[in-house]
C-alpha atoms as a PDB file:
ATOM      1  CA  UNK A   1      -3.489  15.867   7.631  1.00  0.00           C
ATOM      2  CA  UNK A   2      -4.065  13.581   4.493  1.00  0.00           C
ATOM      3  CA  UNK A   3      -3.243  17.003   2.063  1.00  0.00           C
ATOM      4  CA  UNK A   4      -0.011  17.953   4.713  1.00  0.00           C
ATOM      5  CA  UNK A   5       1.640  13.857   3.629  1.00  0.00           C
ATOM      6  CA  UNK A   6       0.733  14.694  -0.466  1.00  0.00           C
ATOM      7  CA  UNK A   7       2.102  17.687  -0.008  1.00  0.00           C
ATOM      8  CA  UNK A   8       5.147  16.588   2.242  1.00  0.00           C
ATOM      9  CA  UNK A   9       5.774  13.574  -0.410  1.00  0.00           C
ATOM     10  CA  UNK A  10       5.857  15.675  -3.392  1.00  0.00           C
ATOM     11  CA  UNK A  11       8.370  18.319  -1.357  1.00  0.00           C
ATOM     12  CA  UNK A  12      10.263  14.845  -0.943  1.00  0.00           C
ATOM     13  CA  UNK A  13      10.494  13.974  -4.731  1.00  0.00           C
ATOM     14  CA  UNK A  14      11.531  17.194  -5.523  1.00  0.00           C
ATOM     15  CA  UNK A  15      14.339  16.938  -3.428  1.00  0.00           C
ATOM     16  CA  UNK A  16      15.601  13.709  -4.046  1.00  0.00           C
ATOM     17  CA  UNK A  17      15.418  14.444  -7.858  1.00  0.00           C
ATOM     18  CA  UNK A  18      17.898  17.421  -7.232  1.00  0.00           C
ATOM     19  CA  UNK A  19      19.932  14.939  -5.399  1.00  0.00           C
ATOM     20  CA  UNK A  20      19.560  12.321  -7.681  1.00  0.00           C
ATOM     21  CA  UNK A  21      20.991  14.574 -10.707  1.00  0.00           C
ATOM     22  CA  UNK A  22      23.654  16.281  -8.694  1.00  0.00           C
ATOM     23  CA  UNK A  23      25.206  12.740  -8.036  1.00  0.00           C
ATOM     24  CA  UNK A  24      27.367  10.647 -10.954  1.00  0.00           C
ATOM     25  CA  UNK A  25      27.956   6.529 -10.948  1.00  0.00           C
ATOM     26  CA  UNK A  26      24.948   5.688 -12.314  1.00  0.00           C
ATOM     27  CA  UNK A  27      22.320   7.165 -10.268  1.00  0.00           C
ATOM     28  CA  UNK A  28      18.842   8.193 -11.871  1.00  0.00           C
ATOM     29  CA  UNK A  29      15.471   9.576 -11.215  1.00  0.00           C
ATOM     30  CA  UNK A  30      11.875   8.566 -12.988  1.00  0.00           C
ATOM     31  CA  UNK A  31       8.710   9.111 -12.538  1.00  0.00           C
ATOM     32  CA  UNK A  32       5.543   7.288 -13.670  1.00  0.00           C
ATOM     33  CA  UNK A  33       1.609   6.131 -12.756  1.00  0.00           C
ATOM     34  CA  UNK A  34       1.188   2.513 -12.097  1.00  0.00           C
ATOM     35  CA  UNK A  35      -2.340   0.596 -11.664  1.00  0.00           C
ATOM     36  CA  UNK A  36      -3.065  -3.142  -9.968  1.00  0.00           C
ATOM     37  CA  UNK A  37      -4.841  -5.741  -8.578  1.00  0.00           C
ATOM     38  CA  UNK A  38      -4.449  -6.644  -4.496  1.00  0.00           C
ATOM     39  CA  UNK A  39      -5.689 -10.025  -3.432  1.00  0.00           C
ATOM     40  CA  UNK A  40      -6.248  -8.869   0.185  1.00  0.00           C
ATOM     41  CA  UNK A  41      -7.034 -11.185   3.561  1.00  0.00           C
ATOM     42  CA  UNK A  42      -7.986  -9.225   6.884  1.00  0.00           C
ATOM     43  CA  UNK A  43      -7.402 -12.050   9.282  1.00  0.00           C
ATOM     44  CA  UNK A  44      -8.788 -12.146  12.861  1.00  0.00           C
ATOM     45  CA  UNK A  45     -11.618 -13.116  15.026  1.00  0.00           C
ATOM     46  CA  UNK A  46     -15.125 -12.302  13.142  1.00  0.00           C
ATOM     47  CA  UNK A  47     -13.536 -11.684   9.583  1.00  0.00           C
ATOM     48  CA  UNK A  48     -13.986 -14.490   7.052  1.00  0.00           C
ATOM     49  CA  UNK A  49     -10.099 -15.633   6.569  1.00  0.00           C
ATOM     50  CA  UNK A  50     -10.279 -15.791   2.715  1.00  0.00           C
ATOM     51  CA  UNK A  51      -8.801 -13.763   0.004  1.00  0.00           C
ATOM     52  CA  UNK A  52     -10.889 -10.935  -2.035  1.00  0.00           C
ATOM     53  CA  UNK A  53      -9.783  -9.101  -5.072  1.00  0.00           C
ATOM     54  CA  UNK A  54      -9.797  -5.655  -5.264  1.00  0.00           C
ATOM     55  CA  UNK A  55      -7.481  -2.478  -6.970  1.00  0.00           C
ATOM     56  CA  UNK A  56      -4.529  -0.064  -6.446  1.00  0.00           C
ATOM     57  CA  UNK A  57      -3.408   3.079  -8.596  1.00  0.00           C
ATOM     58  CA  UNK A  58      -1.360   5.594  -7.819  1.00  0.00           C
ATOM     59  CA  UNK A  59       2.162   7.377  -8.779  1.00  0.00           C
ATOM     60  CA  UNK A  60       5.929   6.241  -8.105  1.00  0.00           C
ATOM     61  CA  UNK A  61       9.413   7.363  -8.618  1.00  0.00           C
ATOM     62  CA  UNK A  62      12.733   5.830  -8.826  1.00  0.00           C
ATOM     63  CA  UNK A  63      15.590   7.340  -7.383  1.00  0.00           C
ATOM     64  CA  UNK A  64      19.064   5.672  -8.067  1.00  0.00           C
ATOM     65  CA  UNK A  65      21.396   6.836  -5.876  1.00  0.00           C
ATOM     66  CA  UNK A  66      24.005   4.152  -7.617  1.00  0.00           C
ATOM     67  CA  UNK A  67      23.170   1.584 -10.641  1.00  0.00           C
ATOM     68  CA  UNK A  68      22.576  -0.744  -7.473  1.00  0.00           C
ATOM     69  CA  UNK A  69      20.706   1.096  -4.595  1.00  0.00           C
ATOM     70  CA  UNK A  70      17.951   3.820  -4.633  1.00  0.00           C
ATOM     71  CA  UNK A  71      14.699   4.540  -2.858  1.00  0.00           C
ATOM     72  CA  UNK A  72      11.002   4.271  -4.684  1.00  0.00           C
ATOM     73  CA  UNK A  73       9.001   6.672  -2.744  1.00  0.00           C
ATOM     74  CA  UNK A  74       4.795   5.974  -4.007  1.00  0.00           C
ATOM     75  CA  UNK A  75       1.810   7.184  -3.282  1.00  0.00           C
ATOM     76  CA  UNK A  76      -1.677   4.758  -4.047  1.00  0.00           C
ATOM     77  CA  UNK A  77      -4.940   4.497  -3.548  1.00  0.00           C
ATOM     78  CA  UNK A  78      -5.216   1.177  -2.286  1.00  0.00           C
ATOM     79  CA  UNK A  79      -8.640  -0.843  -1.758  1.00  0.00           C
ATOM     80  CA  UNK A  80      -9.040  -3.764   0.676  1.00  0.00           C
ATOM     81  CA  UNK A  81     -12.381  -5.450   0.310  1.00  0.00           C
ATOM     82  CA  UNK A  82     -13.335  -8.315   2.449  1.00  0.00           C
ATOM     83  CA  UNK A  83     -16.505  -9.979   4.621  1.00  0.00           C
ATOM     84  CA  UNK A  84     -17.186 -10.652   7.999  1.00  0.00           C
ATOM     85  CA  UNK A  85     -17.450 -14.192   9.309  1.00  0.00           C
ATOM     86  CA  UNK A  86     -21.193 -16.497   9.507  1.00  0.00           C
ATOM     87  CA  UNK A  87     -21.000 -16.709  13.084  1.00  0.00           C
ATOM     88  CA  UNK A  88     -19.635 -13.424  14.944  1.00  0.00           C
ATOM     89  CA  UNK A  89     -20.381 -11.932  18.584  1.00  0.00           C
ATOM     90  CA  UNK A  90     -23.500  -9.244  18.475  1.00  0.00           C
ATOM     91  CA  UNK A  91     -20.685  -6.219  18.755  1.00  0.00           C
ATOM     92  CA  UNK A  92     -19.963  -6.731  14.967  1.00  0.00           C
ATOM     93  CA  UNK A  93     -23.196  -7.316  13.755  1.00  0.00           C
ATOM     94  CA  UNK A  94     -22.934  -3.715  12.473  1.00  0.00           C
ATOM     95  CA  UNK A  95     -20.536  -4.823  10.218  1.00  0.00           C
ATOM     96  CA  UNK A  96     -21.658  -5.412   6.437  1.00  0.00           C
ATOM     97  CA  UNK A  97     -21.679  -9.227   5.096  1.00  0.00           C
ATOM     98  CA  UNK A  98     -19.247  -7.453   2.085  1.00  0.00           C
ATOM     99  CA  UNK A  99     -17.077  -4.405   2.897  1.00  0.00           C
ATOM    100  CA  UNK A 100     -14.520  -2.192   1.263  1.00  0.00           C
ATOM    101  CA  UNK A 101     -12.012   0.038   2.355  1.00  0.00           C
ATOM    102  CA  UNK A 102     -10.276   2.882   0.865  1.00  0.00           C
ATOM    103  CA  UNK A 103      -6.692   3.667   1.803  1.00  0.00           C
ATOM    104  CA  UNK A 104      -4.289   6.445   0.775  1.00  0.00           C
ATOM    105  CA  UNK A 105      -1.170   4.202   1.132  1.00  0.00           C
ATOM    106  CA  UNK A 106       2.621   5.558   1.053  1.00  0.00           C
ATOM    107  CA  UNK A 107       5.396   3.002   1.031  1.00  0.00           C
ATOM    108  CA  UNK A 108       8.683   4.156   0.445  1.00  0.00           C
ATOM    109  CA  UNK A 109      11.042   1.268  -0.671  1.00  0.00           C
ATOM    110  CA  UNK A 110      14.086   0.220  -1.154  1.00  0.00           C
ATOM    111  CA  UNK A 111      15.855  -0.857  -4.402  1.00  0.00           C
ATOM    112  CA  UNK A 112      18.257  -3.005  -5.425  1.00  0.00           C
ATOM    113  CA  UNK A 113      19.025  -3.648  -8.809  1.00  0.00           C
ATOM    114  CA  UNK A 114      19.971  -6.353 -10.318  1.00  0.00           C
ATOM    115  CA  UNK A 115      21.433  -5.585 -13.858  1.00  0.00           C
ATOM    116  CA  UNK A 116      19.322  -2.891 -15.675  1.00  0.00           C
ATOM    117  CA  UNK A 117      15.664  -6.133 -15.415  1.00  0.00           C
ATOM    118  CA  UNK A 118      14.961  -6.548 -12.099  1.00  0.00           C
ATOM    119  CA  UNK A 119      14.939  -4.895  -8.744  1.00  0.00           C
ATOM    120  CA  UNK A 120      14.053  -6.039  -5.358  1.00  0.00           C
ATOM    121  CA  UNK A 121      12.060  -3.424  -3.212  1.00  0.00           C
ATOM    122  CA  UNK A 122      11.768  -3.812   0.772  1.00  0.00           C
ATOM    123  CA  UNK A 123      10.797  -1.520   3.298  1.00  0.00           C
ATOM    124  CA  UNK A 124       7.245   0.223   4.972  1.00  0.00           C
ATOM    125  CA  UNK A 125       4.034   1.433   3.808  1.00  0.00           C
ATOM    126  CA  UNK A 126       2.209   3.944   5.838  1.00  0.00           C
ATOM    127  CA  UNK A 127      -1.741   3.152   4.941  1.00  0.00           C
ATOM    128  CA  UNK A 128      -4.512   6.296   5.831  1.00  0.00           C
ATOM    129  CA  UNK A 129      -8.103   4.820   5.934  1.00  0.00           C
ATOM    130  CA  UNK A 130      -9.835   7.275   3.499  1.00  0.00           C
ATOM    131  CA  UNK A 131     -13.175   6.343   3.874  1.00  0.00           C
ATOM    132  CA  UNK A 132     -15.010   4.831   7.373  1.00  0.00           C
ATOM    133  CA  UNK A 133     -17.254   2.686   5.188  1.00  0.00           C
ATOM    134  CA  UNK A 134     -20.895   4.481   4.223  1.00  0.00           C
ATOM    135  CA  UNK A 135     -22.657   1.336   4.108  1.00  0.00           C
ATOM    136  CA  UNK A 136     -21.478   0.854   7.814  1.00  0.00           C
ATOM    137  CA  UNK A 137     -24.208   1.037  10.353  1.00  0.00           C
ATOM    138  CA  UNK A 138     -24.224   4.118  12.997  1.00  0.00           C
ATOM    139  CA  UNK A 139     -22.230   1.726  15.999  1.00  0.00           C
ATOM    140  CA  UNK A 140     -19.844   0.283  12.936  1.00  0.00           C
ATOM    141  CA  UNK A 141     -17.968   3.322  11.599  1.00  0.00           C
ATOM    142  CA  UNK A 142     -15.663   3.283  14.361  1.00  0.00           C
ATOM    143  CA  UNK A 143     -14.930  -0.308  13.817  1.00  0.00           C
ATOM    144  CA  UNK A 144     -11.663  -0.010  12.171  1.00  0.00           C
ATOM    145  CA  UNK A 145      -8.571   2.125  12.951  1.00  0.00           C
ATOM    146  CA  UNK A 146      -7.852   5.088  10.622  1.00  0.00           C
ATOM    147  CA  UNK A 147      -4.647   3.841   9.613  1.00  0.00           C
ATOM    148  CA  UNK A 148      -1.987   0.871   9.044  1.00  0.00           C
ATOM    149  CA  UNK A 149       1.558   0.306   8.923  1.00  0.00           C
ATOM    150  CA  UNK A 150       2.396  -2.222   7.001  1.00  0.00           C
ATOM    151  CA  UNK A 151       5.966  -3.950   5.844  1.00  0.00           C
ATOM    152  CA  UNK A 152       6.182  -4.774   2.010  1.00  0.00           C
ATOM    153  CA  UNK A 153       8.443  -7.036   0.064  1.00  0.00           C
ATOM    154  CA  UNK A 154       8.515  -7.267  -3.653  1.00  0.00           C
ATOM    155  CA  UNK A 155      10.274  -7.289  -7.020  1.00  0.00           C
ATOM    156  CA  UNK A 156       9.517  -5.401  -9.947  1.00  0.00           C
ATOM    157  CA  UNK A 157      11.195  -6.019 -14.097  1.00  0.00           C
ATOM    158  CA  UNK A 158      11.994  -2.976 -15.670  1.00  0.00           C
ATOM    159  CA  UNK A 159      11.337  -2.788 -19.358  1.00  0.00           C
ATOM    160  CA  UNK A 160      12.482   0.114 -20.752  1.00  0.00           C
ATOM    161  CA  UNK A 161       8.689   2.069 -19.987  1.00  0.00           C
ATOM    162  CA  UNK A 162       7.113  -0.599 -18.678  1.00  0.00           C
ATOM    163  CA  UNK A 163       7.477  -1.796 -15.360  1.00  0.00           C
ATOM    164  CA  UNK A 164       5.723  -4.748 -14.169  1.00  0.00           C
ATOM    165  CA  UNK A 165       5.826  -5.916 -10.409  1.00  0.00           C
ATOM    166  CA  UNK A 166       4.228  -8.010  -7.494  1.00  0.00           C
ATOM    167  CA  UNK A 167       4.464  -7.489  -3.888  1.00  0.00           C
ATOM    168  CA  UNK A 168       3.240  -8.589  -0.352  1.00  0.00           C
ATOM    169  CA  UNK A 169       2.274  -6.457   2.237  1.00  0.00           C
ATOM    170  CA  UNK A 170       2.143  -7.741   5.715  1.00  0.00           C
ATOM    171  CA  UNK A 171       0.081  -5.455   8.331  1.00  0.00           C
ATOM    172  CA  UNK A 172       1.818  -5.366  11.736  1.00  0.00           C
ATOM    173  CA  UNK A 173      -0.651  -3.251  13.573  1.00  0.00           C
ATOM    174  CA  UNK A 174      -4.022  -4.035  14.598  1.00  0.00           C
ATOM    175  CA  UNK A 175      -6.666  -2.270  12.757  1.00  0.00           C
ATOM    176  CA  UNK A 176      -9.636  -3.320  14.882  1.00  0.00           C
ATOM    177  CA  UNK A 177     -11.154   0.198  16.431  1.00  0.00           C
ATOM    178  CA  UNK A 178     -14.041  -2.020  18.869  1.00  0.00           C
ATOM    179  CA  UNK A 179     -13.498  -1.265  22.022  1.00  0.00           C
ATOM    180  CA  UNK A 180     -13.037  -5.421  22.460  1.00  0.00           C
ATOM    181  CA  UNK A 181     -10.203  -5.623  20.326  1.00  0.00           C
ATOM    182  CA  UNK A 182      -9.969  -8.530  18.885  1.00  0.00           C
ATOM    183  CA  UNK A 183      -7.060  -8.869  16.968  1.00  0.00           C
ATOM    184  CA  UNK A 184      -7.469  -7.638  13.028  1.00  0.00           C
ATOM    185  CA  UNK A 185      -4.307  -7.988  10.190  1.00  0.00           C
ATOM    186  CA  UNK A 186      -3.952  -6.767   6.858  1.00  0.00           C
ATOM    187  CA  UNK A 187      -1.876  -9.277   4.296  1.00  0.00           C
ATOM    188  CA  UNK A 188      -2.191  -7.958   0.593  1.00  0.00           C
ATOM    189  CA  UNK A 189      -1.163  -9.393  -2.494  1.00  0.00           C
ATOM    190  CA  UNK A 190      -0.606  -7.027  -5.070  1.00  0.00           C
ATOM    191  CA  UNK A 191       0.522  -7.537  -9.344  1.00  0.00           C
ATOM    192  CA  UNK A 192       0.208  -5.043 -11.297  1.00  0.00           C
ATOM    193  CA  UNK A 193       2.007  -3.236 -14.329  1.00  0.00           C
ATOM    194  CA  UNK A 194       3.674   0.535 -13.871  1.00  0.00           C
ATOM    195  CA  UNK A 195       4.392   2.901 -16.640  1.00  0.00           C
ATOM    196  CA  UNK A 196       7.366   5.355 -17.049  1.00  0.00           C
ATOM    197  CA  UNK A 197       6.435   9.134 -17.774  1.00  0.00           C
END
């Protein structure tokens, strides 16, 4: 399944670039690699509520439909590292003091463009958990979901090659896989610099 999306999302590029040159007024299309740092929170019952640093990297492309509105399709690997609370119930015991977590993450934005600087991006980001944790015990590999849906908000200035950009990512699904299900949330922070090929 993860290959079928890479392969789906480059099928996707190649037809919006042939879109994206067929069309006059100002659209566009770029690629480029881009590379981060997410200040993530998981929030929820038996997860320590503070923030933990971690890294994104990853590919993008701007598509300009018009010099105000286009699409910036991405695909990242994303990590969320975080710990589990002091005092938690004897289900989650399984569960590491320090933990990280690998996703494949897709969000395809929207832009707006302000001028030729900056652009405002808004829209989803589809998250596949890439790795179940190793350091997990046995009963804890199943203790969170294999994906996340997240909606992200964010604004990026464009320097001629150099695009540099921060974003929040708000989970709205619950990620928890227990069979108590507490509630678990993904919020991300992310800042990082992008480069045009």
């Amino acid at each position: 399944m993860k290959k079928n999306l890479i392969y789906l999302f480059a099928l996707l590029l190649c037809g919006l670039s042939v879109n994206a040159q067929s069309k006059s007024g100002g659209g566009g299309f770029r690629i480029g690699g881009k590379v981060g740092a997410n200040l993530n929170n998981l929030s929820g019952e038996s997860l320590d509520d503070g923030f933990d640093f971690s890294y994104h990297a990853g590919l993008f492309a701007e598509v300009d439909f018009t010099k105000r509105l286009g699409i910036q399709p991405e695909v990242l690997w994303s990590q969320t590292s975080s710990k589990h609370a002091t005092n938690i119930a004897a289900i989650y015991q399984t569960i590491p003091t320090d933990f990280k977590l690998n996703y494949l993450s897709i969000p395809v934005l929207l832009r707006y463009n302000i001028g030729n600087i900056l652009t405002l991006n808004a829209g989803p980001q589809f998250s596949i958990l890439m790795n179940k944790n190793e350091n997990l015990l046995n009963n804890g590999k199943a203790a969170f979901a294999s994906g996340d849906i997240a909606m992200v908000l964010g604004a990026q200035i464009n320097l001629k090659m150099l695009r540099v950009y921060g974003r929040y990512n708000i989970g709205l699904n619950n990620i928890n896989d227990f069979s108590d299900q507490q509630k678990w949330t993904s919020r991300q922070i992310q800042l990082g610099v992008g480069f045009k090929f």
